[in-house]
N, C-alpha and C. Protein backbone atom coordinates (compact mmCIF):
# COMPACT_ATOMS: atom_id res chain seq x y z
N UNK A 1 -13.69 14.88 -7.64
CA UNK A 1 -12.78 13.86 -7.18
C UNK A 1 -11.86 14.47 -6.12
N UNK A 2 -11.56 13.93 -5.14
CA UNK A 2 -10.57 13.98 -3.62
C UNK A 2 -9.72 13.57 -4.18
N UNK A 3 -8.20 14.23 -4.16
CA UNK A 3 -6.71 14.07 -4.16
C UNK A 3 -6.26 14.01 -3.01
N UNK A 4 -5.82 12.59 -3.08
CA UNK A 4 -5.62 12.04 -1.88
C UNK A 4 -3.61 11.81 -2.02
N UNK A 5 -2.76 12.95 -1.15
CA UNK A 5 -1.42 12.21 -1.77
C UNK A 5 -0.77 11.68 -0.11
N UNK A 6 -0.34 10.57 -0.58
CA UNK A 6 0.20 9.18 0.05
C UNK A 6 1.89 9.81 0.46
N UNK A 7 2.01 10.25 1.59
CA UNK A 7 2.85 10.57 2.41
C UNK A 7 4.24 9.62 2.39
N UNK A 8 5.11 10.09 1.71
CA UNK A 8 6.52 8.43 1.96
C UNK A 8 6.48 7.87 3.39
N UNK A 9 6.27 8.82 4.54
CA UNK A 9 6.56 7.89 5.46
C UNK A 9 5.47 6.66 6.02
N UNK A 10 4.21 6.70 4.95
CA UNK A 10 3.09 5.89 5.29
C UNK A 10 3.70 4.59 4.31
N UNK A 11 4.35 4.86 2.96
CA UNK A 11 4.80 3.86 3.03
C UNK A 11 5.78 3.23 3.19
N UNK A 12 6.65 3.84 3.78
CA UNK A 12 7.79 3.50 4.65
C UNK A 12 7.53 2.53 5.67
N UNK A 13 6.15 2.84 6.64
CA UNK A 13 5.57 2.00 7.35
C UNK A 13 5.44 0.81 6.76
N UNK A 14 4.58 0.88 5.48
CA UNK A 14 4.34 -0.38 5.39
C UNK A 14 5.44 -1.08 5.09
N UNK A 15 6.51 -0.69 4.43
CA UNK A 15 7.69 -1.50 4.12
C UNK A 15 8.16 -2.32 4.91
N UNK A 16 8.27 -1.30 6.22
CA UNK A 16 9.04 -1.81 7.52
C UNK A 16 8.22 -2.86 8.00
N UNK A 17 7.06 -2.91 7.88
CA UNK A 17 6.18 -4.16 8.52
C UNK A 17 6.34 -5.45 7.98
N UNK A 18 6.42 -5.03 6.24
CA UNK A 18 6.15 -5.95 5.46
C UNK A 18 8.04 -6.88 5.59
N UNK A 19 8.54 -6.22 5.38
CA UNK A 19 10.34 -6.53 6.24
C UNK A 19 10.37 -7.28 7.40
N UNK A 20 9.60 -7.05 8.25
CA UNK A 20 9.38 -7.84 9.65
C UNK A 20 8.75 -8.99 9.70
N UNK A 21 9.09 -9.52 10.91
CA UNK A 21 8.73 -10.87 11.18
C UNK A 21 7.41 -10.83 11.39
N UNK A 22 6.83 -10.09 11.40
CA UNK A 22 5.39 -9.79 11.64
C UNK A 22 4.50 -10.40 10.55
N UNK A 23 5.02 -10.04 9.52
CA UNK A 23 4.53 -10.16 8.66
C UNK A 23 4.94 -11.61 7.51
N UNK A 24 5.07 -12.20 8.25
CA UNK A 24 6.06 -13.93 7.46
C UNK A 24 4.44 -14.75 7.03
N UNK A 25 3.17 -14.43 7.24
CA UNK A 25 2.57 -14.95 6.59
C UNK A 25 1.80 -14.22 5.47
N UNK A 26 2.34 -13.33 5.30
CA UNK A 26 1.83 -12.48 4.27
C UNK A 26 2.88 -12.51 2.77
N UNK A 27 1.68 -13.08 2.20
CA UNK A 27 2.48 -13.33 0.88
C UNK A 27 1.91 -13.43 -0.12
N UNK A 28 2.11 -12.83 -1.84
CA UNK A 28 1.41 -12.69 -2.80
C UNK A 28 0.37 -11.93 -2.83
N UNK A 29 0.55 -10.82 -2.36
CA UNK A 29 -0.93 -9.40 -1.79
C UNK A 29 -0.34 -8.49 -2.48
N UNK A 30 -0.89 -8.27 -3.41
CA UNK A 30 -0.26 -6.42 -3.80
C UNK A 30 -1.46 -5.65 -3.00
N UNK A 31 -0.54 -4.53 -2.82
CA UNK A 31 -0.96 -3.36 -1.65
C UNK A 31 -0.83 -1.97 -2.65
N UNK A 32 -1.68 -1.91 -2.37
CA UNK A 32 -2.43 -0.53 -3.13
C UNK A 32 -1.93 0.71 -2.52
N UNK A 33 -0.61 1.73 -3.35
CA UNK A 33 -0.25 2.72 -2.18
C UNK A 33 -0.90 4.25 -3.22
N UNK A 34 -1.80 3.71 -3.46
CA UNK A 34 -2.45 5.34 -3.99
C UNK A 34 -3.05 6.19 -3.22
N UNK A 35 -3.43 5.46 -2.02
CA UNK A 35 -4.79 6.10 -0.87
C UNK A 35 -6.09 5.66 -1.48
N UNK A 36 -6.29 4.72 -2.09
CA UNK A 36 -8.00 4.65 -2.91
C UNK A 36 -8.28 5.75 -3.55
N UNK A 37 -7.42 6.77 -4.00
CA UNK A 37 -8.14 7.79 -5.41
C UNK A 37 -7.73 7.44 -6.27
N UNK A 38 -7.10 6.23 -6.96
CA UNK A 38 -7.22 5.92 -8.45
C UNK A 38 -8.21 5.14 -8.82
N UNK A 39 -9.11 5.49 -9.70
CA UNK A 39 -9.93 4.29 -10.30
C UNK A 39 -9.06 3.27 -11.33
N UNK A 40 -9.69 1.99 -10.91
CA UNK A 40 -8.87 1.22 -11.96
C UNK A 40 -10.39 0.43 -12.78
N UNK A 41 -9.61 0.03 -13.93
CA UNK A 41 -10.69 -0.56 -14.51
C UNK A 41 -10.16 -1.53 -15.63
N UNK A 42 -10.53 -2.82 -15.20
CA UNK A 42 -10.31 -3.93 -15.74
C UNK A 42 -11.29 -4.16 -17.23
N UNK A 43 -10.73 -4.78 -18.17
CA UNK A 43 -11.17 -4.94 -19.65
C UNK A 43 -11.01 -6.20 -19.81
């Protein structure tokens, strides 16, 4: 398995986007800030 670690200022980015007017149609999305190395698994 790749350890992938997720930098604060990557999600800092996204914060700031998601804060912006840019982003006013984005709504009800969870955003995944692991980098894709967690497996998840639904039951």
């Amino acid at each position: 398995m790749i350890l992938i670690v997720v930098d604060a200022k990557e999600i800092a980015q996204v914060v700031t986007f998601l804060a912006s007017t840019k982003a006013a149609n984005i709504t009800g999305v969870a955003i995944d800030a692991s980098g894709g190395s967690i497996p998840v698994m639904f039951q």
